[in-house]
N, C-alpha and C. Protein backbone atom coordinates (compact mmCIF):
# COMPACT_ATOMS: atom_id res chain seq x y z
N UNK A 1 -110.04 121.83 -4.39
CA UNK A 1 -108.96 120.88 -4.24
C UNK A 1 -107.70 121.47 -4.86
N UNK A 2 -106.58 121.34 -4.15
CA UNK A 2 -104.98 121.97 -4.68
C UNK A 2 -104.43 120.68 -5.16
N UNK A 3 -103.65 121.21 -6.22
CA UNK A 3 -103.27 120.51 -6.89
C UNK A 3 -100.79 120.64 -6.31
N UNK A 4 -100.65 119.43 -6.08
CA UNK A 4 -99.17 119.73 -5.66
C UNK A 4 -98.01 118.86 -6.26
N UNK A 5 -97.68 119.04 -6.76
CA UNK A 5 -96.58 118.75 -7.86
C UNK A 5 -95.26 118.58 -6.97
N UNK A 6 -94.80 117.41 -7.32
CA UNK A 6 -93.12 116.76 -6.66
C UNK A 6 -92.40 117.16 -7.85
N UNK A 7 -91.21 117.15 -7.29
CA UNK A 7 -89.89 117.81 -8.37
C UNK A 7 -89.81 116.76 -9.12
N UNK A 8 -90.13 116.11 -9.02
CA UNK A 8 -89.80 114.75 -10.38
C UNK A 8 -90.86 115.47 -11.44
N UNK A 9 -92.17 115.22 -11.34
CA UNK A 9 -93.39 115.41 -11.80
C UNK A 9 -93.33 116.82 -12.41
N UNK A 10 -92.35 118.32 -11.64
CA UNK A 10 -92.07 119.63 -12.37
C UNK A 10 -91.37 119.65 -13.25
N UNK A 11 -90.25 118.32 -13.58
CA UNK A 11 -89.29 118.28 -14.18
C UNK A 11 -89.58 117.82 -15.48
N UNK A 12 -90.45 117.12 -15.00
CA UNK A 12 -90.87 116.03 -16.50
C UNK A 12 -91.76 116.64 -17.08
N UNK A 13 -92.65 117.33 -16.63
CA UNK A 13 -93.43 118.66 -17.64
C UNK A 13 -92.69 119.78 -18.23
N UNK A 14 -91.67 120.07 -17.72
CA UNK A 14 -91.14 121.19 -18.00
C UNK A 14 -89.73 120.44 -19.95
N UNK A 15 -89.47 119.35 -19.54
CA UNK A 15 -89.05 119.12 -20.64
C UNK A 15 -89.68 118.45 -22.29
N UNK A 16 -91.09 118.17 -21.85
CA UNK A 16 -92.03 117.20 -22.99
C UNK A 16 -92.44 118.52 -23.79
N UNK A 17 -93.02 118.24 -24.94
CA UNK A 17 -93.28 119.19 -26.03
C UNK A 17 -94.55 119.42 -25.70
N UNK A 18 -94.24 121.12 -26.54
CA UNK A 18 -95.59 121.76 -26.01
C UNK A 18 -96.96 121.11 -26.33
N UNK A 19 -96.98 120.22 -27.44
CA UNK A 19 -98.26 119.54 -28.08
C UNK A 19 -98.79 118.80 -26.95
N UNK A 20 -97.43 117.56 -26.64
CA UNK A 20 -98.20 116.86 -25.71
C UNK A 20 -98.49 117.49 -23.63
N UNK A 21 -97.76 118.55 -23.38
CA UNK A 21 -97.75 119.36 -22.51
C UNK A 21 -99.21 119.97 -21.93
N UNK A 22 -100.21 119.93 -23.10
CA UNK A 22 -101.41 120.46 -23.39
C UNK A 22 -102.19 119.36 -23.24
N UNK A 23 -101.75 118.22 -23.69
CA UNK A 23 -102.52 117.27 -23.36
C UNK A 23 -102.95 116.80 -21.85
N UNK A 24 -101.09 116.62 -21.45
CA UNK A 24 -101.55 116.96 -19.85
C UNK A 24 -101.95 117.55 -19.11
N UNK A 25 -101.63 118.86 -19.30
CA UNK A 25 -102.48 120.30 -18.67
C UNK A 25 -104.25 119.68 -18.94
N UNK A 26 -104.93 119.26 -19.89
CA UNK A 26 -106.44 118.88 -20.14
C UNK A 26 -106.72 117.71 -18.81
N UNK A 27 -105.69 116.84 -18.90
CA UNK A 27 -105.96 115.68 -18.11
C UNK A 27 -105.80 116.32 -16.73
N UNK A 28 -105.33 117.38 -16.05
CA UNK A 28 -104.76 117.42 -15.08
C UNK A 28 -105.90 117.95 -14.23
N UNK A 29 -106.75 118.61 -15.73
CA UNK A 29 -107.92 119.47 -15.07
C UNK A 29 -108.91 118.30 -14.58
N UNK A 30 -108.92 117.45 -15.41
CA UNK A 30 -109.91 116.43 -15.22
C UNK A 30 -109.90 115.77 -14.05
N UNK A 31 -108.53 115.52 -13.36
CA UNK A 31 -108.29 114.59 -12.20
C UNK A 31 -108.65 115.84 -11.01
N UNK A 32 -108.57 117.04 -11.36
CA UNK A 32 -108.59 118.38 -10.37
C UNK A 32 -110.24 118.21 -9.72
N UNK A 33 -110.86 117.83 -11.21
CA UNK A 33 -112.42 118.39 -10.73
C UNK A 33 -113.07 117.26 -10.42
N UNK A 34 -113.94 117.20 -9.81
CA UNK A 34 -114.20 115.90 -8.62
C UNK A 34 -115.27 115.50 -9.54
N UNK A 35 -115.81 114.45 -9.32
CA UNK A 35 -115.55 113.39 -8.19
C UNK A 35 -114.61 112.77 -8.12
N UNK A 36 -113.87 112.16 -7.23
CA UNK A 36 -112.71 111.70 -6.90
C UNK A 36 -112.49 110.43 -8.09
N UNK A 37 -111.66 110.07 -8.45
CA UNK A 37 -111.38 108.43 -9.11
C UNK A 37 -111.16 107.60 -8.60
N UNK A 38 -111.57 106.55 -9.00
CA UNK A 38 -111.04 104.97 -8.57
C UNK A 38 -110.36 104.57 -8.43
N UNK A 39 -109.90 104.20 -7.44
CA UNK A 39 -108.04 103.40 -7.35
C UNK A 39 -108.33 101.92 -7.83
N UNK A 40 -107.55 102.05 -8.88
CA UNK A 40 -107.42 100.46 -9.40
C UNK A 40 -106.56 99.16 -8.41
N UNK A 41 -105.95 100.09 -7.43
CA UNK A 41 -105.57 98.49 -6.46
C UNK A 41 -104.67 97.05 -6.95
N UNK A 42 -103.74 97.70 -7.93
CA UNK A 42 -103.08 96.57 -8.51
C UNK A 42 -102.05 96.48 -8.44
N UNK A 43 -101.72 96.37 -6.88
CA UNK A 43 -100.24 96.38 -6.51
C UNK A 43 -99.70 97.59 -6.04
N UNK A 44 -100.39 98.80 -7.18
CA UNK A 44 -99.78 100.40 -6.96
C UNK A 44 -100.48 101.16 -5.81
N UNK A 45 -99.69 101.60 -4.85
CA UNK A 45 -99.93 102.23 -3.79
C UNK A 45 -100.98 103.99 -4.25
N UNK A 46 -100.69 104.10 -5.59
CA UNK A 46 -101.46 105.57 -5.89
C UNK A 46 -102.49 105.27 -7.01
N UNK A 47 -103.08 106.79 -7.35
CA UNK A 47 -103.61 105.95 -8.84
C UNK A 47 -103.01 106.59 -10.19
N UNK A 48 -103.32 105.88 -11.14
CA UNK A 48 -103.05 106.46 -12.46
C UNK A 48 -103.88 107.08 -13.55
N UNK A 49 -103.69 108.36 -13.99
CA UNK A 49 -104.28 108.18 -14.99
C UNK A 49 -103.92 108.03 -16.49
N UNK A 50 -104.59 107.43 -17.46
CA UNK A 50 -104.44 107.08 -18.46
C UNK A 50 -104.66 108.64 -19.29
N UNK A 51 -103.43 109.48 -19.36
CA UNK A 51 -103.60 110.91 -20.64
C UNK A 51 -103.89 110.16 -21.99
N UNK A 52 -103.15 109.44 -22.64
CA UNK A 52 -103.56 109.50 -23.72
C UNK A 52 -102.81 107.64 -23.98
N UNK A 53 -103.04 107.01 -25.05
CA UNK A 53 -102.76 105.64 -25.11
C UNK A 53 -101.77 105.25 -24.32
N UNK A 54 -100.81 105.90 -24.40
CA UNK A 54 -98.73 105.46 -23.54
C UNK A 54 -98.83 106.31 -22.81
N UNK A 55 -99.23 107.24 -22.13
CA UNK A 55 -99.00 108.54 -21.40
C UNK A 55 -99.82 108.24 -20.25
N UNK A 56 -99.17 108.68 -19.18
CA UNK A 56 -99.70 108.22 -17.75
C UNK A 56 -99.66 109.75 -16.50
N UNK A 57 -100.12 109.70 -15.93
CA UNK A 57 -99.69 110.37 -14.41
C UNK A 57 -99.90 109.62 -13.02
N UNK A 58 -99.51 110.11 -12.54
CA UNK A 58 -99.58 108.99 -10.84
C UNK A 58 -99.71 110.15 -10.72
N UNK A 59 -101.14 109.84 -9.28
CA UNK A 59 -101.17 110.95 -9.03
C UNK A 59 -101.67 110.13 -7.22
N UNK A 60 -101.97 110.72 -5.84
CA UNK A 60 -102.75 110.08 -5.13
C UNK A 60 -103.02 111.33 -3.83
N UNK A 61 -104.91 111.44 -3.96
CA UNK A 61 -105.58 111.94 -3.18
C UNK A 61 -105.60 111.79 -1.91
N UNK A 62 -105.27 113.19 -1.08
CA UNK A 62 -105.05 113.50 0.37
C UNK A 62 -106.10 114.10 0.89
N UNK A 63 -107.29 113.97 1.24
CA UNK A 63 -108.95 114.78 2.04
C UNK A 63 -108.50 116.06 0.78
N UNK A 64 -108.13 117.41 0.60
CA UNK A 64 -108.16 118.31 0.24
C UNK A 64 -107.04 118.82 -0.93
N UNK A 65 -105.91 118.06 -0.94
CA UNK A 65 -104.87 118.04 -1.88
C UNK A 65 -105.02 116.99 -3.10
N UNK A 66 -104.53 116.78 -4.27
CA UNK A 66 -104.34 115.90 -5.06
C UNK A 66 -102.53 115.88 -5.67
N UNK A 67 -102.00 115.00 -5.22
CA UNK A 67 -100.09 115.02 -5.57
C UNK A 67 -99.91 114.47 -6.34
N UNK A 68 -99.60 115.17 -7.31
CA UNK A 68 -99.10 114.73 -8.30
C UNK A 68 -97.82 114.00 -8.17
N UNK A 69 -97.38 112.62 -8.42
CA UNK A 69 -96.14 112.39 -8.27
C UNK A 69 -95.38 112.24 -9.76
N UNK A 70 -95.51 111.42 -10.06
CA UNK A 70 -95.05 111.43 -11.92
C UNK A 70 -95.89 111.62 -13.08
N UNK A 71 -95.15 111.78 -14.24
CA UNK A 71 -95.78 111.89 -14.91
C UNK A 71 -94.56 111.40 -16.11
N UNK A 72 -95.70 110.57 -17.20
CA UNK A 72 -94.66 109.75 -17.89
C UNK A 72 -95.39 110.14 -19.48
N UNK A 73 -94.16 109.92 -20.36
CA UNK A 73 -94.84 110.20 -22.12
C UNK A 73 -94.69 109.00 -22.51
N UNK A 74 -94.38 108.40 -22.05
CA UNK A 74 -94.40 106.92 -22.87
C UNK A 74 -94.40 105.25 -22.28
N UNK A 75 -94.73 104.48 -22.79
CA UNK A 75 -95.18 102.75 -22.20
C UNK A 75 -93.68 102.75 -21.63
N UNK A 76 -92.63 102.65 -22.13
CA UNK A 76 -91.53 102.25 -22.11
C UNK A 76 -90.73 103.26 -20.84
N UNK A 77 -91.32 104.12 -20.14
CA UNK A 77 -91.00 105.38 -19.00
C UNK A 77 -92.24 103.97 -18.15
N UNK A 78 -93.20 104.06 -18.11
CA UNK A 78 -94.14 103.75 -17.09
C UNK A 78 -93.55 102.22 -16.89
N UNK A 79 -94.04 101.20 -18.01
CA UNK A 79 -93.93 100.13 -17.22
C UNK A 79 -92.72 99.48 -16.31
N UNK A 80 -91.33 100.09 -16.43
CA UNK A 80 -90.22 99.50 -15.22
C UNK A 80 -91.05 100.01 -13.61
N UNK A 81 -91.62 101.52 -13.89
CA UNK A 81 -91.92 101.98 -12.58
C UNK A 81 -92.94 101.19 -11.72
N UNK A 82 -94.23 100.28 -12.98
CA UNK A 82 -95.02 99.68 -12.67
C UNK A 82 -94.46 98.66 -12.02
N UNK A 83 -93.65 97.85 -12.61
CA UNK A 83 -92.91 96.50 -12.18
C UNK A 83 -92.29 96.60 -10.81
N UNK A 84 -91.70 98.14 -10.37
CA UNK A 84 -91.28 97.99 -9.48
C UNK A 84 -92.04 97.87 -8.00
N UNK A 85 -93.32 98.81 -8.35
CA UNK A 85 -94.49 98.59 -7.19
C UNK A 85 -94.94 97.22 -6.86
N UNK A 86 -95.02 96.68 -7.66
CA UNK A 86 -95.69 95.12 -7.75
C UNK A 86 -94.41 94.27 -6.09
């Protein structure tokens, strides 16, 4: 499975600190290696995963790709984006 990254999602890794940068790089592997995850279905058209307590990625599975679309460091980055899917 390829993993494909949107310019939002290159941007926002490229400026977070290397500590938590690593964190995502761990999570990223996790969503890479299958079995696929659960879409939670709550309004949001993709899924999320939970990196670490406040830290999120949207990410949503295509047969052979996985797209990364955002990726957020904090509650206060995610939840307007949440509100807006709803």
């Amino acid at each position: 499975m390829e993993l494909v990254f949107s310019d939002l999602a290159k941007k926002v890794l490229a400026t977070i600190p290397q500590d938590m940068k690593s964190v995502f790089l761990m999570h990223l592997e996790k969503i890479h290696s299958p079995p696929p995850r659960n879409h939670r279905k709550q309004g949001i058209p993709c899924h999320v995963g939970n990196v670490t307590k406040h830290a999120r990625i949207i990410y949503d599975i295509s047969e052979d790709r996985t797209y990364i679309l955002h990726c957020f460091t904090s509650h206060k980055e995610y939840e307007p984006w949440h509100s807006s899917c709803k």
